[in-house]
Protein backbone atom coordinates (compact mmCIF):
# COMPACT_ATOMS: atom_id res chain seq x y z
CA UNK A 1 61.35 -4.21 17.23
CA UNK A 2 62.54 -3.33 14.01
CA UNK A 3 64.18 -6.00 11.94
CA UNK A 4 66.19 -6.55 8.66
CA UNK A 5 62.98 -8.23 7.91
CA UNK A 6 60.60 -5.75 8.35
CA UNK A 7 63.06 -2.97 6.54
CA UNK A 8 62.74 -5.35 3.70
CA UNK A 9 58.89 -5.41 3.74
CA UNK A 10 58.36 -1.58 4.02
CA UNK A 11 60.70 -1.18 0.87
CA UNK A 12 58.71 -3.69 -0.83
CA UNK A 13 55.07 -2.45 0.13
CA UNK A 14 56.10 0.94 -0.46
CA UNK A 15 57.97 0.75 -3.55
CA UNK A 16 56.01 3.33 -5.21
CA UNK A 17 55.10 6.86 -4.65
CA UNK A 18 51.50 8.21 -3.57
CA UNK A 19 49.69 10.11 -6.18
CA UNK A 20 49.98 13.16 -4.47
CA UNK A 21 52.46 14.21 -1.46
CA UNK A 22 48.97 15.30 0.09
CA UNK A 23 48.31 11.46 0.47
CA UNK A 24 50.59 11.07 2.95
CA UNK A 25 49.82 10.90 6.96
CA UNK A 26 51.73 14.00 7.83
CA UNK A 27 49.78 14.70 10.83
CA UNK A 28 50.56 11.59 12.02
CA UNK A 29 54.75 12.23 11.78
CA UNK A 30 53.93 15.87 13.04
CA UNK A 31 51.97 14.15 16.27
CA UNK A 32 54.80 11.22 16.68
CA UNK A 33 57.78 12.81 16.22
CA UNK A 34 57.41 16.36 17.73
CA UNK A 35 61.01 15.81 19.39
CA UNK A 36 62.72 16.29 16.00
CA UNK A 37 61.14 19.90 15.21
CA UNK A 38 60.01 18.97 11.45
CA UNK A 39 58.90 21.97 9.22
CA UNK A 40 57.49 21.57 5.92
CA UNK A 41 59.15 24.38 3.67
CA UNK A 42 57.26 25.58 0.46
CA UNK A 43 58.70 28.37 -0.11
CA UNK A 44 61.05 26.92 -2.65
CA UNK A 45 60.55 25.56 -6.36
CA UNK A 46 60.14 22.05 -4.32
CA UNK A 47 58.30 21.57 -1.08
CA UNK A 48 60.63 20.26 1.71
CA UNK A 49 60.17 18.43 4.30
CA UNK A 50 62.46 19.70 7.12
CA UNK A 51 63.96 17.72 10.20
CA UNK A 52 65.82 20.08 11.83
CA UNK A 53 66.75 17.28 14.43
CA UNK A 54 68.85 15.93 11.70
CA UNK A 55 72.36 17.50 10.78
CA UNK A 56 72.11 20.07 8.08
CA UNK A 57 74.85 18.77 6.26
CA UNK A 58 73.21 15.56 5.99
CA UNK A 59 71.28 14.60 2.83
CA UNK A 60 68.83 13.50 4.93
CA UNK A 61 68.10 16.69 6.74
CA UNK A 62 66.16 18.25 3.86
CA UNK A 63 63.25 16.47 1.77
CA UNK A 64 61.73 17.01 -1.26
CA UNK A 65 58.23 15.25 -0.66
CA UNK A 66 57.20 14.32 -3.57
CA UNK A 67 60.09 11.61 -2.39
CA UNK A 68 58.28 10.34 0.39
CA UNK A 69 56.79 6.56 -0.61
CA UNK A 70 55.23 6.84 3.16
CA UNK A 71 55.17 7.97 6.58
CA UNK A 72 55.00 4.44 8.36
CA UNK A 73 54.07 4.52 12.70
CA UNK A 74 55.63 1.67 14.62
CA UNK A 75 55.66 1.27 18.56
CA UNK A 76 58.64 3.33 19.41
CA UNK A 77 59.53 4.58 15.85
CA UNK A 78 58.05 6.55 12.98
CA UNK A 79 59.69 5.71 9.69
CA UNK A 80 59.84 7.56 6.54
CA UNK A 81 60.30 5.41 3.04
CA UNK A 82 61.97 6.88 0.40
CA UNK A 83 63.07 4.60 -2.92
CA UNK A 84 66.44 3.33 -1.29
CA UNK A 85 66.52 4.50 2.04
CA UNK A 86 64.38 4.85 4.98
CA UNK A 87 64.31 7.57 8.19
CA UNK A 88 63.71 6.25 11.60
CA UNK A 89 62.77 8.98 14.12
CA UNK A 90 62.11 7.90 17.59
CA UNK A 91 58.89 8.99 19.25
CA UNK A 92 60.32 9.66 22.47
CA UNK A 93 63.73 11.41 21.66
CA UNK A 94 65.62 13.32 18.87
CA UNK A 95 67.32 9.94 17.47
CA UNK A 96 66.72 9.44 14.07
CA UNK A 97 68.57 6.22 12.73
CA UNK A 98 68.81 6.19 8.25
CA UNK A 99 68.42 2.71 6.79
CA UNK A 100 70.16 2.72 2.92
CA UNK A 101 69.07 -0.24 0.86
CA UNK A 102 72.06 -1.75 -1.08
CA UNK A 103 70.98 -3.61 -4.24
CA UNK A 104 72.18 -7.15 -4.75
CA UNK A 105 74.59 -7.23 -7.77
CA UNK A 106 72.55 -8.41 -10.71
CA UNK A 107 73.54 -11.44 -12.36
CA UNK A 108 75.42 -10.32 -14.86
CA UNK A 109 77.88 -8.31 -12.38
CA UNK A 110 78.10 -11.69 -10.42
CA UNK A 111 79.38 -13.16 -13.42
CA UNK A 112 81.70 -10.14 -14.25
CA UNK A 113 82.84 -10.72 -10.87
CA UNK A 114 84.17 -14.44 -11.15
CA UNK A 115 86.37 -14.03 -14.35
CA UNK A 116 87.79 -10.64 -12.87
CA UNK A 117 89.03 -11.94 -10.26
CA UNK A 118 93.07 -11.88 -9.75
């Protein structure tokens, strides 16, 4: 099972970008999550990653991977990090679930916060 926990822990341990987009386990999200019809597109200035299971109007549904931190397997799930969010595609169906990290206010907006209050 996935937890708030463990969403914090992938954003943590992959808080940076691989060298290279070619050091990421791609044939392991092509093997996993073959429900969701994922294309990699390079015929652009950018090479995409594609998940046509995905809306097309969603932000989500096109890639650029050099903004893929990793491609992460769990039992049921395959999740994709990216800085402040993270794709969830299931193994055995089209869901895909999005994660989106919301920073805690910084100190200095906390403080903001208490005098501008009404």
């Amino acid at each position: 099972m996935i937890t708030r926990q463990v969403i914090q822990t992938l954003y943590k341990k992959y808080s940076r970008r691989p060298a290279s987009p070619d050091c990421l386990d791609m044939p392991l999200l092509f093997d996993s999550a073959g429900h969701h019809n994922i294309v990699i597109d390079m015929d652009g200035p950018v090479d995409m990653l594609v998940i046509n299971s995905i809306d097309p109007a969603s932000p989500f549904h096109n890639i650029p991977l050099n903004r893929i931190h990793a491609i992460v397997p769990f039992e049921e799930w395959v999740a994709i990090v990216l800085h402040t969010s993270i794709i969830f595609l299931n193994r055995k169906s089209s869901k895909a679930s999005i994660d989106i990290r919301m920073d805690e206010p910084s100190l200095m907006e906390k403080i903001k916060g208490i005098f501008n209050k009404d």
